[in-house]
Protein backbone atom coordinates (compact mmCIF):
# COMPACT_ATOMS: atom_id res chain seq x y z
CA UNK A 1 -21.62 13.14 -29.08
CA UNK A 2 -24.59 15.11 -30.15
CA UNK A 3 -22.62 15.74 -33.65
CA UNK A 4 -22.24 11.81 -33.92
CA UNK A 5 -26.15 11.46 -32.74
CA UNK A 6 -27.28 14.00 -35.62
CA UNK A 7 -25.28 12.38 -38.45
CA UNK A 8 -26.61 8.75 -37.48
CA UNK A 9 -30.13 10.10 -37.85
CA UNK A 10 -29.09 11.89 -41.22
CA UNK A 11 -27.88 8.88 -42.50
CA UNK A 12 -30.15 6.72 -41.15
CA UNK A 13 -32.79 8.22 -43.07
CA UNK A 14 -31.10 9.19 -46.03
CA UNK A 15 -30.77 5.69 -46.50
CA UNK A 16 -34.21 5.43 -45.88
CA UNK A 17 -35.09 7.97 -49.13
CA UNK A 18 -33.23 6.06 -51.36
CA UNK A 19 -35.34 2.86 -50.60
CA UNK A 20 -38.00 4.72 -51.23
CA UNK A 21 -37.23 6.63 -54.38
CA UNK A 22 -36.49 2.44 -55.78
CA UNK A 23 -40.62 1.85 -56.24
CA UNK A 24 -41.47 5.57 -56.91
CA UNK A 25 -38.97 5.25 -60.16
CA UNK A 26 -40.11 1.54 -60.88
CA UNK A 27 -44.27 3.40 -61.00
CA UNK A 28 -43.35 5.86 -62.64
CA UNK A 29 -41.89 3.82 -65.84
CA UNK A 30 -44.70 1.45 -65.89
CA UNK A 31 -47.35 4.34 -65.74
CA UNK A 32 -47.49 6.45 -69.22
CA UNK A 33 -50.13 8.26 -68.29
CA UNK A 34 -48.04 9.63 -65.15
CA UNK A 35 -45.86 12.69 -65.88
CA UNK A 36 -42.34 13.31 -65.27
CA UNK A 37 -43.04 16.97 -63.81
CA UNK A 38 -45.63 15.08 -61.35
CA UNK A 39 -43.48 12.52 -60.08
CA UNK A 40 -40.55 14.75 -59.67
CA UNK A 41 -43.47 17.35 -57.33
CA UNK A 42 -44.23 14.13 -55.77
CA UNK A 43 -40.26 13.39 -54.93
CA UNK A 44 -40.05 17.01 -53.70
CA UNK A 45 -42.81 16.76 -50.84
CA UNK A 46 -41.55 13.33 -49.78
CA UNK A 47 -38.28 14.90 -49.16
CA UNK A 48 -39.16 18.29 -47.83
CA UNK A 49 -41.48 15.72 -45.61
CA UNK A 50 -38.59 13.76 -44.81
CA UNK A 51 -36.51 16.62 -43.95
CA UNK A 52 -38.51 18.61 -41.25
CA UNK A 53 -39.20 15.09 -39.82
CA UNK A 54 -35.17 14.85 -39.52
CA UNK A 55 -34.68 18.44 -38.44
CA UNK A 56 -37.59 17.62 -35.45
CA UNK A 57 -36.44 13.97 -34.57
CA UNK A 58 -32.44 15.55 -34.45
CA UNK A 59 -33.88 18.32 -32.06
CA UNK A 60 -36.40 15.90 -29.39
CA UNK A 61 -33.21 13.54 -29.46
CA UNK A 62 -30.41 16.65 -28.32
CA UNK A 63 -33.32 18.26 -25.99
CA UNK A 64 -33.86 14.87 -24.38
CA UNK A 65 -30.18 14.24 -23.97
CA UNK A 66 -29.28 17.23 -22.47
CA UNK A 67 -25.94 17.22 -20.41
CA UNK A 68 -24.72 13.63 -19.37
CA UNK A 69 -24.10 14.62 -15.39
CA UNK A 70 -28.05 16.10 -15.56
CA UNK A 71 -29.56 13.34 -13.26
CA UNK A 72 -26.38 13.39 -11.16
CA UNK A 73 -26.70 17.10 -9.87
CA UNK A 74 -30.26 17.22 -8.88
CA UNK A 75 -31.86 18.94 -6.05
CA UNK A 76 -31.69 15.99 -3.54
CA UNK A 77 -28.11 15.83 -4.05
CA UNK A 78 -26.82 19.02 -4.46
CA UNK A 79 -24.94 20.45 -1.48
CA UNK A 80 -26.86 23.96 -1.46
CA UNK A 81 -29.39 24.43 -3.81
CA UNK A 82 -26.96 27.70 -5.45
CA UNK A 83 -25.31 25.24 -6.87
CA UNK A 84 -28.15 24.30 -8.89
CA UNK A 85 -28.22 27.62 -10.23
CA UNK A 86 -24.74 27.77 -10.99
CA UNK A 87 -25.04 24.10 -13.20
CA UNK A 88 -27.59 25.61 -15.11
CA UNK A 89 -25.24 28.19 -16.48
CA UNK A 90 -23.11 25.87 -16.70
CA UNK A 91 -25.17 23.62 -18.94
CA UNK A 92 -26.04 27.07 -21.13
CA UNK A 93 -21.40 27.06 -21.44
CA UNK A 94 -21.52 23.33 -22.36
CA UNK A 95 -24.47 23.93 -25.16
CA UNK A 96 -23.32 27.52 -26.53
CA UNK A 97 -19.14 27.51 -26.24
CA UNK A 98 -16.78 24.67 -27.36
CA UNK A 99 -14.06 23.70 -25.00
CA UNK A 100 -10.65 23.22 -26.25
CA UNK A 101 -9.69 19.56 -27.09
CA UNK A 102 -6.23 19.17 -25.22
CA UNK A 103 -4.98 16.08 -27.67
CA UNK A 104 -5.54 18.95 -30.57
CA UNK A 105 -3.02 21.62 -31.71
CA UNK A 106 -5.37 23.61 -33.59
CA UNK A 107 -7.70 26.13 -31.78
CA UNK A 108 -10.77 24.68 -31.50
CA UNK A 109 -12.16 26.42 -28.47
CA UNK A 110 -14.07 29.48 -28.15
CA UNK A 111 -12.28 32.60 -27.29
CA UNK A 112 -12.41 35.04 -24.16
CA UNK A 113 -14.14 37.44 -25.75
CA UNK A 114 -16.66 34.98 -27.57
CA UNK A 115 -17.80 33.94 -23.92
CA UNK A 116 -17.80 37.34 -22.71
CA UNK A 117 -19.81 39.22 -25.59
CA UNK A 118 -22.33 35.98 -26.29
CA UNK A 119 -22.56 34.51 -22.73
CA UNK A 120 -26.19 35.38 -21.02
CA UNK A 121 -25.49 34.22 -17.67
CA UNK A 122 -27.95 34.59 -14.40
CA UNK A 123 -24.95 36.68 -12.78
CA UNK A 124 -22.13 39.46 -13.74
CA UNK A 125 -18.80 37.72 -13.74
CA UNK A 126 -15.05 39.08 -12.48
CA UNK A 127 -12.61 37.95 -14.03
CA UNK A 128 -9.19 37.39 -12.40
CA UNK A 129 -6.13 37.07 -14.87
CA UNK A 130 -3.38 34.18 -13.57
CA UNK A 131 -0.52 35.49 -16.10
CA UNK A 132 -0.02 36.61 -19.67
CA UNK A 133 -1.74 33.86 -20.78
CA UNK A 134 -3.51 32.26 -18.40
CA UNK A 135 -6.99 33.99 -17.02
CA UNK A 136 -10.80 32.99 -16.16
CA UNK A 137 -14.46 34.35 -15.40
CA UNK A 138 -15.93 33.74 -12.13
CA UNK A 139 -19.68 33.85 -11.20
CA UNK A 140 -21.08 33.45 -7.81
CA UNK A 141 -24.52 32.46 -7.31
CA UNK A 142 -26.48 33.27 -3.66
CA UNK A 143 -29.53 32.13 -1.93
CA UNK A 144 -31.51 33.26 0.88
CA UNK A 145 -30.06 30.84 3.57
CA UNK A 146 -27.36 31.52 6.14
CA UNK A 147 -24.70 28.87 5.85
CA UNK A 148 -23.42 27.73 9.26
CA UNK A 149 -19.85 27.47 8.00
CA UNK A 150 -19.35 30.89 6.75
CA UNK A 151 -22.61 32.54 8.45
CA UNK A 152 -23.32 33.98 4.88
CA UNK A 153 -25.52 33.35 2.34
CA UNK A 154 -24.80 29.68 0.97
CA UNK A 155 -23.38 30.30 -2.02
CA UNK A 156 -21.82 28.41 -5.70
CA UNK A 157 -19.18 29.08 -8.01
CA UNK A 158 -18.89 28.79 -11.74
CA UNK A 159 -14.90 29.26 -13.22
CA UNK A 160 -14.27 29.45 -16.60
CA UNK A 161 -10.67 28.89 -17.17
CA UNK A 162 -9.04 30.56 -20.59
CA UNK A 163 -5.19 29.55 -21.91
CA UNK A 164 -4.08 31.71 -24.58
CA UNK A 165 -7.36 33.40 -24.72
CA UNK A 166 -9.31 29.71 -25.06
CA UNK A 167 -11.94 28.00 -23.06
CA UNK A 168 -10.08 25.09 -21.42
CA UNK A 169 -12.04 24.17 -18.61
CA UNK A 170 -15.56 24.96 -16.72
CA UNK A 171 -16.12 23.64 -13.05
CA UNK A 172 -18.46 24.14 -10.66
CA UNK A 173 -18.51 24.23 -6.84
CA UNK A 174 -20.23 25.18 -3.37
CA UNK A 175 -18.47 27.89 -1.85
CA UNK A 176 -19.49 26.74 1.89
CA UNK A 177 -19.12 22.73 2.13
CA UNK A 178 -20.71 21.56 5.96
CA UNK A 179 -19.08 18.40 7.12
CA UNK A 180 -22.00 16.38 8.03
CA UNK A 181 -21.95 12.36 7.45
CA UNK A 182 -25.43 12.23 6.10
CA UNK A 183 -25.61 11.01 2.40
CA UNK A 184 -21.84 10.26 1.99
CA UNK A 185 -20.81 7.73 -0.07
CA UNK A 186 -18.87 5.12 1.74
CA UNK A 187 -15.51 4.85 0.27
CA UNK A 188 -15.37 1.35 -0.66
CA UNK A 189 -18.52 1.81 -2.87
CA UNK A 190 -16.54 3.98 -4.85
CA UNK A 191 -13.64 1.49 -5.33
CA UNK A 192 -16.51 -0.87 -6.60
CA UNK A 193 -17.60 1.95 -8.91
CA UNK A 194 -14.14 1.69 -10.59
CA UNK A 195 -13.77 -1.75 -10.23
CA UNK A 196 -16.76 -2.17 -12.19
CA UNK A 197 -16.70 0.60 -14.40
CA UNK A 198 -20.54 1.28 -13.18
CA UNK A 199 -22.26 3.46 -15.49
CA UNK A 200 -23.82 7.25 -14.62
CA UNK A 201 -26.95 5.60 -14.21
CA UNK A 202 -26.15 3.96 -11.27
CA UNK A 203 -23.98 7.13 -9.87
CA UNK A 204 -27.59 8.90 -9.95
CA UNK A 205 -29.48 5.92 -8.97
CA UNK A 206 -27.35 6.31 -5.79
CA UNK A 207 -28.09 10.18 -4.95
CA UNK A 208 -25.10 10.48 -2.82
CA UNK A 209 -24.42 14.01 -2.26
CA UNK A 210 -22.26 16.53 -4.50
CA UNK A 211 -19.91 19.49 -4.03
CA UNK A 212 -19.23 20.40 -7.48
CA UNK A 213 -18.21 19.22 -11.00
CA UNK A 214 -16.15 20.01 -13.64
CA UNK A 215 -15.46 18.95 -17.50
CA UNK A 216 -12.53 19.42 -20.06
CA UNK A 217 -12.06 17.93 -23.10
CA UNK A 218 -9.12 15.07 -24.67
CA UNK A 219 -9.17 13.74 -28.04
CA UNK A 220 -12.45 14.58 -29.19
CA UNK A 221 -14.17 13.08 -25.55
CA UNK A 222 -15.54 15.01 -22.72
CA UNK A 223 -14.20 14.10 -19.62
CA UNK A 224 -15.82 14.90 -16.18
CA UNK A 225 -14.83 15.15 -12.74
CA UNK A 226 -17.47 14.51 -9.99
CA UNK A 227 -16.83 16.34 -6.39
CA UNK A 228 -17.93 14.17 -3.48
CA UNK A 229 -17.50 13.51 0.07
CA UNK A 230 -16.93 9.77 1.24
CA UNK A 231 -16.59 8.41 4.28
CA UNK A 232 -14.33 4.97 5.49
CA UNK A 233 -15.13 2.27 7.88
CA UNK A 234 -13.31 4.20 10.35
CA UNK A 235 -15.19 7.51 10.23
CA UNK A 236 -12.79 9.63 7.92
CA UNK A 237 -14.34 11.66 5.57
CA UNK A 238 -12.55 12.24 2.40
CA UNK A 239 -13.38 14.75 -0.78
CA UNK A 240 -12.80 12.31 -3.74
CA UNK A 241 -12.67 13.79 -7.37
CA UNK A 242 -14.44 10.89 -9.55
CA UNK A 243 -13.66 10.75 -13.04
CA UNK A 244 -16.59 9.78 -15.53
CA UNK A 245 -16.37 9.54 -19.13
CA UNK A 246 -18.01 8.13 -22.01
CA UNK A 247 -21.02 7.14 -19.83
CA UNK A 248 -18.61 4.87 -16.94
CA UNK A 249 -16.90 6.21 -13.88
CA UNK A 250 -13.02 5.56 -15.21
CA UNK A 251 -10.73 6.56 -11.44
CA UNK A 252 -11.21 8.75 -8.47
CA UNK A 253 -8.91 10.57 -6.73
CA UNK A 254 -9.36 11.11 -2.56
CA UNK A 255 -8.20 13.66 -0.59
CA UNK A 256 -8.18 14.72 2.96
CA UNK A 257 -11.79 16.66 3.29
CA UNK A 258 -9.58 19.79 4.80
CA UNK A 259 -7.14 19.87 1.83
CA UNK A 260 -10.59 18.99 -0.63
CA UNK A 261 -12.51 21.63 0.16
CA UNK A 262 -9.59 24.36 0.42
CA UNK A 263 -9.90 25.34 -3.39
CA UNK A 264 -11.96 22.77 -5.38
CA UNK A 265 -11.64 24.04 -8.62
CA UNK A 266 -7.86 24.45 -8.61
CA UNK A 267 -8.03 20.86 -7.32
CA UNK A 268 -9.81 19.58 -9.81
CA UNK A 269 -7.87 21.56 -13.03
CA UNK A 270 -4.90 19.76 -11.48
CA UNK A 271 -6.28 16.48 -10.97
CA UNK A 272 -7.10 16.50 -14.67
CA UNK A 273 -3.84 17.65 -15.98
CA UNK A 274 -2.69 14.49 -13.73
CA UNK A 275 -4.78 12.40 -15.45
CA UNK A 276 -3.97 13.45 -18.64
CA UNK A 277 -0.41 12.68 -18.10
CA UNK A 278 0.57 16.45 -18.38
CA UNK A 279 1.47 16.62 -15.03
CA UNK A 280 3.69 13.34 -15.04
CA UNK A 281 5.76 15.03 -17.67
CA UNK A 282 6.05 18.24 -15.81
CA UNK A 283 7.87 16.36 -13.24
CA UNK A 284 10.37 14.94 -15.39
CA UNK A 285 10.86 18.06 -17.23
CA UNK A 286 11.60 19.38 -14.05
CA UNK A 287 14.11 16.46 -12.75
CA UNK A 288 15.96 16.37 -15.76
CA UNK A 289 16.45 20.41 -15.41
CA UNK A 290 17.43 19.68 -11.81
CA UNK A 291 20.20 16.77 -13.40
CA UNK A 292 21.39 19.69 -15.72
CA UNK A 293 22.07 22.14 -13.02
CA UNK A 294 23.85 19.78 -10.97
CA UNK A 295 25.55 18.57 -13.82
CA UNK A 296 26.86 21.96 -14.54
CA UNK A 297 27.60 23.09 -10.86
CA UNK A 298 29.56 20.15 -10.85
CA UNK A 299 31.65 20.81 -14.04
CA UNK A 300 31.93 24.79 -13.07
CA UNK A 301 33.40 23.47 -9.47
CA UNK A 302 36.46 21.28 -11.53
């Protein structure tokens, strides 16, 4: 989006330079007296004018944008304040490393060892390796305050997930989630959020309190998954996974709080593939291999 942003503004006042080049040209051949060496100095300072003015309007715009969940995750919502610390590095990811676009063949994301060698992060990461393919970076974040959960210091967790050595995903999550009602969203609020398609404004309007977030990338869009705790008119508290994109919340996806909180970010990688569709097609992959079997077993027994 910031890409898209920059080239409007480029063109916007390229556009802009060629209006105003029209009267420079039409003085300049009704004035004898004016030489061609003068206007052309002229031209020259107009545009290198024009171009620092694009190069600072293009940077105020990106710096005021910043990332579109930053009003969302906020101190009064956050559920420990390391998570806070742990979004912050994971704004730096966002800004510095591109994720792989999943609707794209070619590599577009940045590598392991990009992330590794150019990644300045507040803490030293581990990094825990899933298969031959499949690994990721984790980096826990601390503060000084004793969570009554695990009677440790609350704590936050950044993951960055790699598939054949490229970024696919980055999530975010509290490490030490307290079942308490206060600032839960009610569950049917959220079904009006996708009924409505209400935009991230309203989302942080609502300061309803958040366990962690996470983002990956389809055909050229960032998608983002919001991890909250709501609560129905009976009492039951759920962990929904709230998908936002493109400015609007799109779905959600509720859990049992127990199952929710178990392992977030695993959660929420699956959720997306789900999403996504990948997961759909996993499962008939994986019926029509069952079909085969039986279809063999069943010609190897005649």
């Amino acid at each position: 989006m910031k890409k898209t942003l920059q080239k409007l503004v480029v063109t916007a006042l390229t556009t802009n330079l060629l209006l105003v080049a029209i009267p420079t040209t039409a003085v300049w051949a009704q004035d004898g007296e004016e030489s061609t060496e003068e206007v052309a100095e002229t031209a020259t300072e107009e545009e290198a004018s024009e171009e620092e003015t694009t190069e600072e309007t293009t940077e105020e715009e990106v710096a005021t944008e910043g990332h579109a969940l930053k009003d969302v995750l906020v101190e009064a919502t956050a559920e420990n304040l390391a998570l806070l610390d742990a979004f912050a590095d994971y704004q730096k990811v966002i800004e510095q490393f591109s994720i792989q676009d999943l609707n794209v063949s070619d590599v577009v994301g940045s590598s392991f060892d990009e992330v590794v060698d150019n990644f300045d992060a507040q803490v030293e990461p581990e990094v825990f390796d899933l298969s031959e393919t499949e690994k990721y970076l984790s980096y826990t974040y601390e503060i000084d305050e004793i969570s009554s959960v695990t009677e440790e210091n609350k704590a936050a967790e950044l993951i960055l997930y790699f598939s054949d050595d490229t970024l696919l995903y980055v999530g975010i999550a509290t490490l030490d989630m307290e079942l308490y009602p206060e600032d839960v969203l009610p569950e049917e609020e959220i079904e009006t959020w996708i009924g409505d398609q209400v935009d991230i404004q309203t989302v942080a309007d609502r300061q309803t309190r958040i366990m962690g977030l996470s983002e990956m990338v389809f055909d050229g869009i960032p998608y983002h998954m919001v991890f909250l705790p709501t609560i129905t008119a009976e009492n039951e508290v759920f962990g929904d996974f709230m998908i936002i994109s493109e400015g609007a919340v799109f779905d959600s996806y509720p859990l049992g709080i127990e199952e929710a909180i178990e392992s977030p970010q695993t959660t929420m990688l699956s959720l997306f593939s789900d999403f996504f569709g990948f997961g759909a097609e996993t499962e008939e992959t994986s019926v029509e291999e069952e079909s085969v079997e039986e279809e063999t077993t069943e010609e190897s027994a005649e």
